[in-house]
C-alpha atoms as a PDB file:
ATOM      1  CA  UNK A   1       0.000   0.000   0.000  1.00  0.00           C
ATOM      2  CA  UNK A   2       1.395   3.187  -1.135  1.00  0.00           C
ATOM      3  CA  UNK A   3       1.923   6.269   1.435  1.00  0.00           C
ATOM      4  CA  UNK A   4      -0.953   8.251  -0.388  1.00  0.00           C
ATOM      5  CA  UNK A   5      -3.430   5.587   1.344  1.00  0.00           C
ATOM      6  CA  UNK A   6      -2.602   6.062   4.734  1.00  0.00           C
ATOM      7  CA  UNK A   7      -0.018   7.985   6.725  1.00  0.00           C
ATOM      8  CA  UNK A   8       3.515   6.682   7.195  1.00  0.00           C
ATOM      9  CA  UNK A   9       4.127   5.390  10.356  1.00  0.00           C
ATOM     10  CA  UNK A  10       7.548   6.459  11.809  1.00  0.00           C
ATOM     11  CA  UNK A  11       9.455   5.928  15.570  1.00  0.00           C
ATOM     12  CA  UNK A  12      11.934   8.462  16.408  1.00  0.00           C
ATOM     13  CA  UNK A  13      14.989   7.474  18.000  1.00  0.00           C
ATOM     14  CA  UNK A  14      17.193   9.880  19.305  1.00  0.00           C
ATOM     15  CA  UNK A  15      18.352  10.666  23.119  1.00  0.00           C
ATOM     16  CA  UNK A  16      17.477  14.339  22.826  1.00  0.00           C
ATOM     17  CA  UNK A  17      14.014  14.577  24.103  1.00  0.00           C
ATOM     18  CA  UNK A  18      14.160  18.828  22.596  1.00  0.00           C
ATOM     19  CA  UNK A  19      15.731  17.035  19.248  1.00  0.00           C
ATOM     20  CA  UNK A  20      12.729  14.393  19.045  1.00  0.00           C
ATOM     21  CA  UNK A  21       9.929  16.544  19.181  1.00  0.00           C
ATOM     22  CA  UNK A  22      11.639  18.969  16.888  1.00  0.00           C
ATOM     23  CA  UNK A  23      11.470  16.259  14.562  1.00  0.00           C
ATOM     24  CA  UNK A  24       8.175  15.335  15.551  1.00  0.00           C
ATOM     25  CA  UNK A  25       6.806  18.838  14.412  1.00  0.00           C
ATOM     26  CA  UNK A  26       8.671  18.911  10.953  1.00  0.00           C
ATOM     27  CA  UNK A  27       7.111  15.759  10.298  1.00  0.00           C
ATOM     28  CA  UNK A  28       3.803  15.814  11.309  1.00  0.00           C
ATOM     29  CA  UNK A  29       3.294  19.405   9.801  1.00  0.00           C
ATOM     30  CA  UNK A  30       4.490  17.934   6.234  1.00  0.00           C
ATOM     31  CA  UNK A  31       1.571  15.980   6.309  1.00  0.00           C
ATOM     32  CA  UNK A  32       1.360  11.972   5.184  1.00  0.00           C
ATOM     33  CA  UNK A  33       3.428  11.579   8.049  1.00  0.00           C
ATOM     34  CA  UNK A  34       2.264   9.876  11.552  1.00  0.00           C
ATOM     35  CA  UNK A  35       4.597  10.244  14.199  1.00  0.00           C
ATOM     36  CA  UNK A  36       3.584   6.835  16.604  1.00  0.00           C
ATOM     37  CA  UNK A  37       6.583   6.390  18.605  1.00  0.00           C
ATOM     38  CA  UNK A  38      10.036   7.492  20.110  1.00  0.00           C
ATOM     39  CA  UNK A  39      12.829   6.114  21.503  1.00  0.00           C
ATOM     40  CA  UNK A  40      15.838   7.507  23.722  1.00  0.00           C
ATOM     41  CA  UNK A  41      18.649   4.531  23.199  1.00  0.00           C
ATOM     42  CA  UNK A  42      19.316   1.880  20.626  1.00  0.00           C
ATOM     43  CA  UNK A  43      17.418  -0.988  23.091  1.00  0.00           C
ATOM     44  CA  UNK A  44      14.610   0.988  23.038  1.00  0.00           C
ATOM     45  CA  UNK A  45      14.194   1.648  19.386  1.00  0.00           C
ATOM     46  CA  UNK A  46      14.123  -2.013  18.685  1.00  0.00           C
ATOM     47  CA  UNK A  47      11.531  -2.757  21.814  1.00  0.00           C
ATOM     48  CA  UNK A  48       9.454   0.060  20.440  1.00  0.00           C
ATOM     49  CA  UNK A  49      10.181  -1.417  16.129  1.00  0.00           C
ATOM     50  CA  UNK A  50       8.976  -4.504  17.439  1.00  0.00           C
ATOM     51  CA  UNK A  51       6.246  -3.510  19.206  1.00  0.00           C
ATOM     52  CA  UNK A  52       4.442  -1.031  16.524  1.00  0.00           C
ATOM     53  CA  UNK A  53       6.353  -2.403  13.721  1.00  0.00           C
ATOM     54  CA  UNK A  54       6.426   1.064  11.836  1.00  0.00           C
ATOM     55  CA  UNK A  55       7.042   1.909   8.316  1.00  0.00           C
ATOM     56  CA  UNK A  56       9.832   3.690   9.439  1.00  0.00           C
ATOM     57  CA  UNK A  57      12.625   4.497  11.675  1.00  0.00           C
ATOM     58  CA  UNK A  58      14.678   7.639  11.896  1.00  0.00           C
ATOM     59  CA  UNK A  59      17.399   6.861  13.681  1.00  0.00           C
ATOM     60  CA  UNK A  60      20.123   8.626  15.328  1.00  0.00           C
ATOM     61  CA  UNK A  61      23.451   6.968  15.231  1.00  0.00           C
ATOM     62  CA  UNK A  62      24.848   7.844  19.083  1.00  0.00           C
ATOM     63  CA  UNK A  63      22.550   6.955  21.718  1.00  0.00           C
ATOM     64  CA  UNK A  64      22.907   5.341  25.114  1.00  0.00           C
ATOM     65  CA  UNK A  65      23.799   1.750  25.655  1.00  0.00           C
ATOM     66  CA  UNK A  66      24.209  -0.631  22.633  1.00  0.00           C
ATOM     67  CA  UNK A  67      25.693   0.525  19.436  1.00  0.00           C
ATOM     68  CA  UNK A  68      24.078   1.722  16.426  1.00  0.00           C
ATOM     69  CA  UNK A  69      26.277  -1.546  14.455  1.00  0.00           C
ATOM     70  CA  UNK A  70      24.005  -3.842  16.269  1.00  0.00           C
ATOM     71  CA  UNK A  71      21.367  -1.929  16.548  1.00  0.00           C
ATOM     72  CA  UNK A  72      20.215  -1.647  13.022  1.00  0.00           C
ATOM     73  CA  UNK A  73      20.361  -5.473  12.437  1.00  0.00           C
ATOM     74  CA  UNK A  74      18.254  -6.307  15.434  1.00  0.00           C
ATOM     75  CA  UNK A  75      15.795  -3.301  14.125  1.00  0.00           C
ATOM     76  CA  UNK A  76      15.560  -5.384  10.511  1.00  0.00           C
ATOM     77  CA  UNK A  77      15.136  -8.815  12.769  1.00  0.00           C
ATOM     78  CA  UNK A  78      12.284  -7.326  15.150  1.00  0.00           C
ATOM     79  CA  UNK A  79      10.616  -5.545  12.347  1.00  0.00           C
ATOM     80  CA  UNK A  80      11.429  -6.917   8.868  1.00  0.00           C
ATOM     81  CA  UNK A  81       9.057  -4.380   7.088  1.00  0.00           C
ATOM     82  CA  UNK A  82      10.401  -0.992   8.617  1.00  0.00           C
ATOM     83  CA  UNK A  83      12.543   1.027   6.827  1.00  0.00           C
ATOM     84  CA  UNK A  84      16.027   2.943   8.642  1.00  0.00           C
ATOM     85  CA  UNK A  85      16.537   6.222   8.195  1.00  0.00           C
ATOM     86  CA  UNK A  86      19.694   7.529   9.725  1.00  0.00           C
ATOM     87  CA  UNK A  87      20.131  11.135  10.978  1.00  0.00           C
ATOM     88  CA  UNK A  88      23.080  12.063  12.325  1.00  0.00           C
ATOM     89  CA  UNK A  89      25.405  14.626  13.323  1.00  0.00           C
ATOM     90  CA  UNK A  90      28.794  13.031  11.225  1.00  0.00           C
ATOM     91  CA  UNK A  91      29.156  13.987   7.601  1.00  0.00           C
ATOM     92  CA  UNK A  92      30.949  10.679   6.890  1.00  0.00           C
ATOM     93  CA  UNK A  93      31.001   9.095   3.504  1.00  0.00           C
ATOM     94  CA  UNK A  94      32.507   5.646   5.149  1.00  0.00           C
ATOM     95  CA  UNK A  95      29.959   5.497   7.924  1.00  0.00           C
ATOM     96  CA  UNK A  96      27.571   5.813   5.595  1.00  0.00           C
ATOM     97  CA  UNK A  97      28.276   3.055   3.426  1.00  0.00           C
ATOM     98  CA  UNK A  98      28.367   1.082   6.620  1.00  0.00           C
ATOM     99  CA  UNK A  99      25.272   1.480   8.024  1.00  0.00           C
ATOM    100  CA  UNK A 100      23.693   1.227   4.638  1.00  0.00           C
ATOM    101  CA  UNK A 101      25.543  -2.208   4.056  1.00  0.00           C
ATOM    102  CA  UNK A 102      23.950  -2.839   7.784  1.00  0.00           C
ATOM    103  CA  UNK A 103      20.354  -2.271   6.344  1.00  0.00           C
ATOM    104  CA  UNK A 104      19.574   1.345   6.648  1.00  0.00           C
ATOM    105  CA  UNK A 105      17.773   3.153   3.508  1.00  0.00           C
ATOM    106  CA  UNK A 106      19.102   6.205   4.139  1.00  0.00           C
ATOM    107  CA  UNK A 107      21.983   8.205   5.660  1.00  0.00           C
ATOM    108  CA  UNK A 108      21.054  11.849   6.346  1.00  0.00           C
ATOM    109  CA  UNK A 109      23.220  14.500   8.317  1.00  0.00           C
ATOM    110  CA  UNK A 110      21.899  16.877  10.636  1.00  0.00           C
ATOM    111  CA  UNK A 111      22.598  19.763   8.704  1.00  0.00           C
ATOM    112  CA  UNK A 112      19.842  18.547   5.600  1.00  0.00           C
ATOM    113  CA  UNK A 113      16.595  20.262   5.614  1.00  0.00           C
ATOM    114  CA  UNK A 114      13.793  19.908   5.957  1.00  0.00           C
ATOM    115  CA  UNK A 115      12.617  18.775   2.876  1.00  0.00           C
ATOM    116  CA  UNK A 116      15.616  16.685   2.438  1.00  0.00           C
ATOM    117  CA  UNK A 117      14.522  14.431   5.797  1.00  0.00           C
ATOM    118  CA  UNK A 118      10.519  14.073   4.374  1.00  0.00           C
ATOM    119  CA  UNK A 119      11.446  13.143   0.762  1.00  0.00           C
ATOM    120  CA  UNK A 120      13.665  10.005   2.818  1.00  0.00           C
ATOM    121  CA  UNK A 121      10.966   8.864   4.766  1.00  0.00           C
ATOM    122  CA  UNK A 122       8.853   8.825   1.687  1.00  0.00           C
ATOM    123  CA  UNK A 123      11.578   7.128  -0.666  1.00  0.00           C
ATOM    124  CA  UNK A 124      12.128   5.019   1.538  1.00  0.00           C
ATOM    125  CA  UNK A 125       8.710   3.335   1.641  1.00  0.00           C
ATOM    126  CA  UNK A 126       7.731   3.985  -1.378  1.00  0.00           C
ATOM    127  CA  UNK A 127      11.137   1.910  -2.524  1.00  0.00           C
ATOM    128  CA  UNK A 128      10.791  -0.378   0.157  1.00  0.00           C
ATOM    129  CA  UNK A 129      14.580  -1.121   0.888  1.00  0.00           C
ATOM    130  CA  UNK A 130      18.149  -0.692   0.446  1.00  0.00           C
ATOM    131  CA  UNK A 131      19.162   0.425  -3.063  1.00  0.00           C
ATOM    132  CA  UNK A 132      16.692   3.100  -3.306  1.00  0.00           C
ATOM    133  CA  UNK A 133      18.397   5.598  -1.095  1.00  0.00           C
ATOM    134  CA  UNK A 134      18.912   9.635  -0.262  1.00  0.00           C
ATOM    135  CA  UNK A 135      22.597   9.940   1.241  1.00  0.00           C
ATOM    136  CA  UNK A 136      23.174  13.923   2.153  1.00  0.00           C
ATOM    137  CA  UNK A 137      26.464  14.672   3.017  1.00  0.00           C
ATOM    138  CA  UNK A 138      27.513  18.387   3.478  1.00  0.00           C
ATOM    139  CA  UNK A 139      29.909  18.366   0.484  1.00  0.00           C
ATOM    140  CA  UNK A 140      27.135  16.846  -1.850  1.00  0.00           C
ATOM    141  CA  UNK A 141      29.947  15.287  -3.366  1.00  0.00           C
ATOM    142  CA  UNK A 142      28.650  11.226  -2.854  1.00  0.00           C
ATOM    143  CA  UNK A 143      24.591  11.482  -4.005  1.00  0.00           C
ATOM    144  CA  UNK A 144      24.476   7.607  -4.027  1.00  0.00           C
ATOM    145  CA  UNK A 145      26.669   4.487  -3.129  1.00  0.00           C
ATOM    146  CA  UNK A 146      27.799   2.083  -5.125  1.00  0.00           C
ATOM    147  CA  UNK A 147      25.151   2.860  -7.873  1.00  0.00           C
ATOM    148  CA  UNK A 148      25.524   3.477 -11.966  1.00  0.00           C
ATOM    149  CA  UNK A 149      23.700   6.712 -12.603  1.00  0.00           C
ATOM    150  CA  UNK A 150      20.346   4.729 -13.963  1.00  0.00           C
ATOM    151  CA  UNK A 151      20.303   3.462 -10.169  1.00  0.00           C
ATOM    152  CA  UNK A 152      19.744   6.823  -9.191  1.00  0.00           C
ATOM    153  CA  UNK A 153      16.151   6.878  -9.229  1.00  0.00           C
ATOM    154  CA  UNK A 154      13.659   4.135  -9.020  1.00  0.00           C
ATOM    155  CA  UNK A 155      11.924   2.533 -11.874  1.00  0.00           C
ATOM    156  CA  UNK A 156       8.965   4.607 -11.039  1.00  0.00           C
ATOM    157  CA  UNK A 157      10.456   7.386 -10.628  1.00  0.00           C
ATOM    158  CA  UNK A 158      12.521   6.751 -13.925  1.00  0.00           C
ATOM    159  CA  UNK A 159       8.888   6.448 -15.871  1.00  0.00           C
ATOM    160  CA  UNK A 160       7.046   9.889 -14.489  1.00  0.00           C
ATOM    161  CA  UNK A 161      10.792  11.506 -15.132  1.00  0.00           C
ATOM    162  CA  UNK A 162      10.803  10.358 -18.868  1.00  0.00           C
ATOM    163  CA  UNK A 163       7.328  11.298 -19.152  1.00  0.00           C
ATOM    164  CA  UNK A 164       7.609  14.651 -17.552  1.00  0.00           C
ATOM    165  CA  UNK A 165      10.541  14.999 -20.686  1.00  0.00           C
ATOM    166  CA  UNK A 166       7.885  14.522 -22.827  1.00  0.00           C
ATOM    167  CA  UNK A 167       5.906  17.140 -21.674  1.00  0.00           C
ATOM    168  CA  UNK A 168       3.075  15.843 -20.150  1.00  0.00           C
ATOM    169  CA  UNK A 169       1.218  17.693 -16.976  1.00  0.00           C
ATOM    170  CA  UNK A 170       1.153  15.422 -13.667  1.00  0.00           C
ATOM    171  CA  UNK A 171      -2.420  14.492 -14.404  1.00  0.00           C
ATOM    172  CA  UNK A 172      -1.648  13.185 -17.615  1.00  0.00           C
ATOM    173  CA  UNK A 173       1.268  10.899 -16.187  1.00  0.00           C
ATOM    174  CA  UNK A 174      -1.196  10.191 -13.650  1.00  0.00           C
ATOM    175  CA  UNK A 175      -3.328   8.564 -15.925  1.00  0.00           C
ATOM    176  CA  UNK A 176      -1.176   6.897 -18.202  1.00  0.00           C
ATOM    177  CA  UNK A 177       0.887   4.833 -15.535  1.00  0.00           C
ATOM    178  CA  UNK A 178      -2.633   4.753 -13.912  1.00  0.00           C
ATOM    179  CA  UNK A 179      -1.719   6.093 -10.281  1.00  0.00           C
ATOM    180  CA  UNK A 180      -2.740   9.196  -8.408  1.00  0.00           C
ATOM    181  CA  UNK A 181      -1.807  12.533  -9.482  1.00  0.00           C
ATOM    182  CA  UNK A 182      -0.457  13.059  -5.877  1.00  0.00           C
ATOM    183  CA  UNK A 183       1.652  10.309  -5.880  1.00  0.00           C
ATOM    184  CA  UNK A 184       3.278  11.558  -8.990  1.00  0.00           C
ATOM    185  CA  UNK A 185       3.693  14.770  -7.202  1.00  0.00           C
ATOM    186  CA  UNK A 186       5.397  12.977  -4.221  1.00  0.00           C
ATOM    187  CA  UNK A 187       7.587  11.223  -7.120  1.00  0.00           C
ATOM    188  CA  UNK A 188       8.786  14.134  -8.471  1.00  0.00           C
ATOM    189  CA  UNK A 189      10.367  15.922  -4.924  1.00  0.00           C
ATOM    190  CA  UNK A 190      12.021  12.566  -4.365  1.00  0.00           C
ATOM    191  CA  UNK A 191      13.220  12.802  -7.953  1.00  0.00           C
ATOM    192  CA  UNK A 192      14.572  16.970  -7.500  1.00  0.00           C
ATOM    193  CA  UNK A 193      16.160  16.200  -3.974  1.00  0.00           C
ATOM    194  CA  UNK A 194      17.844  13.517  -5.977  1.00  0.00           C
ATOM    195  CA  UNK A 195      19.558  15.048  -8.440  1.00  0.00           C
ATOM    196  CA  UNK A 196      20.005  18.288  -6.632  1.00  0.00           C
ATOM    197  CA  UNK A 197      17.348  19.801  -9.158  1.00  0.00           C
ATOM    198  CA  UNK A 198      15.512  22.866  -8.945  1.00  0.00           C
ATOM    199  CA  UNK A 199      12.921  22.487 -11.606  1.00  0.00           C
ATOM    200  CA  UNK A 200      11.124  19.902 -13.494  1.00  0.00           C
ATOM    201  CA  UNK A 201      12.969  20.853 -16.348  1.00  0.00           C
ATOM    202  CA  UNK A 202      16.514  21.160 -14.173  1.00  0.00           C
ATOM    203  CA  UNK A 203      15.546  16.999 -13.586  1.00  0.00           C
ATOM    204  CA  UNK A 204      15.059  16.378 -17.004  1.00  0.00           C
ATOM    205  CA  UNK A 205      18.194  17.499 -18.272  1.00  0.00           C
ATOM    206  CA  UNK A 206      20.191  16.530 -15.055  1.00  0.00           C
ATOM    207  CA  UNK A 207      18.815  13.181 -15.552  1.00  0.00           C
ATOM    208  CA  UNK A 208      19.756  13.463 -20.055  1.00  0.00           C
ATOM    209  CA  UNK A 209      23.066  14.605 -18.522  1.00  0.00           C
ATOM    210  CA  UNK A 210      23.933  11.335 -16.453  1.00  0.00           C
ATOM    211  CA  UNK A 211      22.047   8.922 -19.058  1.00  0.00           C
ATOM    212  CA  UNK A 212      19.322   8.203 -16.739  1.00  0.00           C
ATOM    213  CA  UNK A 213      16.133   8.455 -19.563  1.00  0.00           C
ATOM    214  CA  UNK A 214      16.626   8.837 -22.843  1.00  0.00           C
ATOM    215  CA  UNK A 215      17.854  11.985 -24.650  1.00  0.00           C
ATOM    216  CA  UNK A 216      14.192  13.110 -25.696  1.00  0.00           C
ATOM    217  CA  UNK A 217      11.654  16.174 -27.068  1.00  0.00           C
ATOM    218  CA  UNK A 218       8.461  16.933 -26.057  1.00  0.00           C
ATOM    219  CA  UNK A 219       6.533  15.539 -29.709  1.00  0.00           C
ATOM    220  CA  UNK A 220       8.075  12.088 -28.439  1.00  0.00           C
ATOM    221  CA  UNK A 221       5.797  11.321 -25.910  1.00  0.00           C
ATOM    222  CA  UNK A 222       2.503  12.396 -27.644  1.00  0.00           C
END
C-alpha cells in the first residue's frame, strides 16, 4: 500500500528529548506523516520497532547503551518491514556506506533540511529497501553508493521523469501509468532532492546529462 493511502508510520529514536519533538513537528506538519513512537537509546528503538512495527525508523546513530552496528540489524530482525533512516550529526562518507551495508535506507546528516529528511521517509517506503536511497552529506559530493547513474532513481520514478521529458502535466502521467496525481507529485520531490534539481525541467536534463532516460523532445511522448 502506497503512502498516499494512509499515513507513514515512523518511531523516532534519538536521546534528545528537545531534538525528538523537533522532529516530531517537521514531520507531522508535512503531512502523510504519523509520528507513533520514540525512543531515547538503541534498546529501546528495537523494543518500540517490534512492538508497533512502523514503516519507518529515523534513527540517530549515538545513543545510550548498545551501538548503532548492532542496533540496526536487530531493528531489521524485530521488524522486517520498517525502513532505517539515519540522521546524524557526522558527515561521513565511510559510515555511511556502513550502516547502509547494515540495512539502513538512508543516511542523512543533521545539517539537511527539511525537505531533504521528508522526501527520505517517503523514498524510503515507497522503494521499500536498500538500493533506493537519499545519502546527504555536506559536500554533496557522494549522491548515491555504489550505484551506476540509472540506479539513481527508481523505476517509477525513472517512468514519471521520462514522461515529464515529454511534456506531459502530472495528471496526464497520472493517468497513463494509472496512479494518483499526488503520488506523482510525491515522485517528483524525491526525484529533485535527488539530483540536486531545482525544476522539473533542471531533472530532465540533469537526468539526459547522467544517461538516466533517454535523450528526448516533447513531440516524443505524444
Amino acid at each position: 500500500m502506497e503512502a498516499t493511502h494512509r499515513a507513514i508510520r515512523v518511531v523516532i529514536a534519538d536521546d534528545h528529548t528537545l531534538f525528538r519533538e523537533g522532529i516530531t513537528e517537521i514531520l507531522t506538519a508535512s503531512g502523510g506523516i504519523e509520528v507513533v513512537g520514540e525512543a531515547h537509546s538503541g534498546q529501546d528503538a528495537c523494543a518500540r520497532a517490534a512492538e508497533l512495527h512502523p514503516d519507518v525508523v529515523v534513527l540517530d546513530v549515538e545513543m545510550p547503551g548498545q551501538g548503532v552496528r548492532e542496533t540496526l540489524p536487530r531493528l531489521r530482525r524485530v521488524s522486517p518491514r520498517s525502513r532505517i533512516v539515519v540522521l546524524t550529526m557526522h558527515d561521513d562518507v565511510v559510515l555511511a556506506r556502513e550502516l547502509l551495508s547494515l540495512g539502513a535506507s538512508a543516511y542523512l546528516v543533521k545539517g539537511s533540511t527539511r525537505h531533504e529528511l521528508v522526501s527520505a521517509i517517503h523514498s524510503a517506503v515507497v522503494d521499500r529497501g536498500p538500493g533506493h536511497v537519499i545519502l546527504s552529506v555536506s559536500q554533496r559530493g557522494l549522491d548515491r553508493v555504489d550505484q551506476s547513474p540509472g540506479e539513481i532513481l527508481s523505476a517509477r520514478e525513472r517512468e514519471v521523469l521520462a514522461l515529464t521529458a515529454g511534456a506531459l502535466s502530472n495528471s496526464q502521467i497520472a493517468r497513463r501509468l494509472s496512479i494518483a496525481e499526488g503520488t506523482v507529485k510525491r515522485h517528483l520531490r524525491n526525484i529533485y532532492t535527488k539530483l540536486g534539481a531545482v525544476s522539473r525541467m533542471d531533472a530532465v536534463n540533469k537526468a539526459m546529462a547522467a544517461s538516466i532516460i533517454p535523450q528526448t523532445h516533447p513531440n516524443d511522448a505524444s
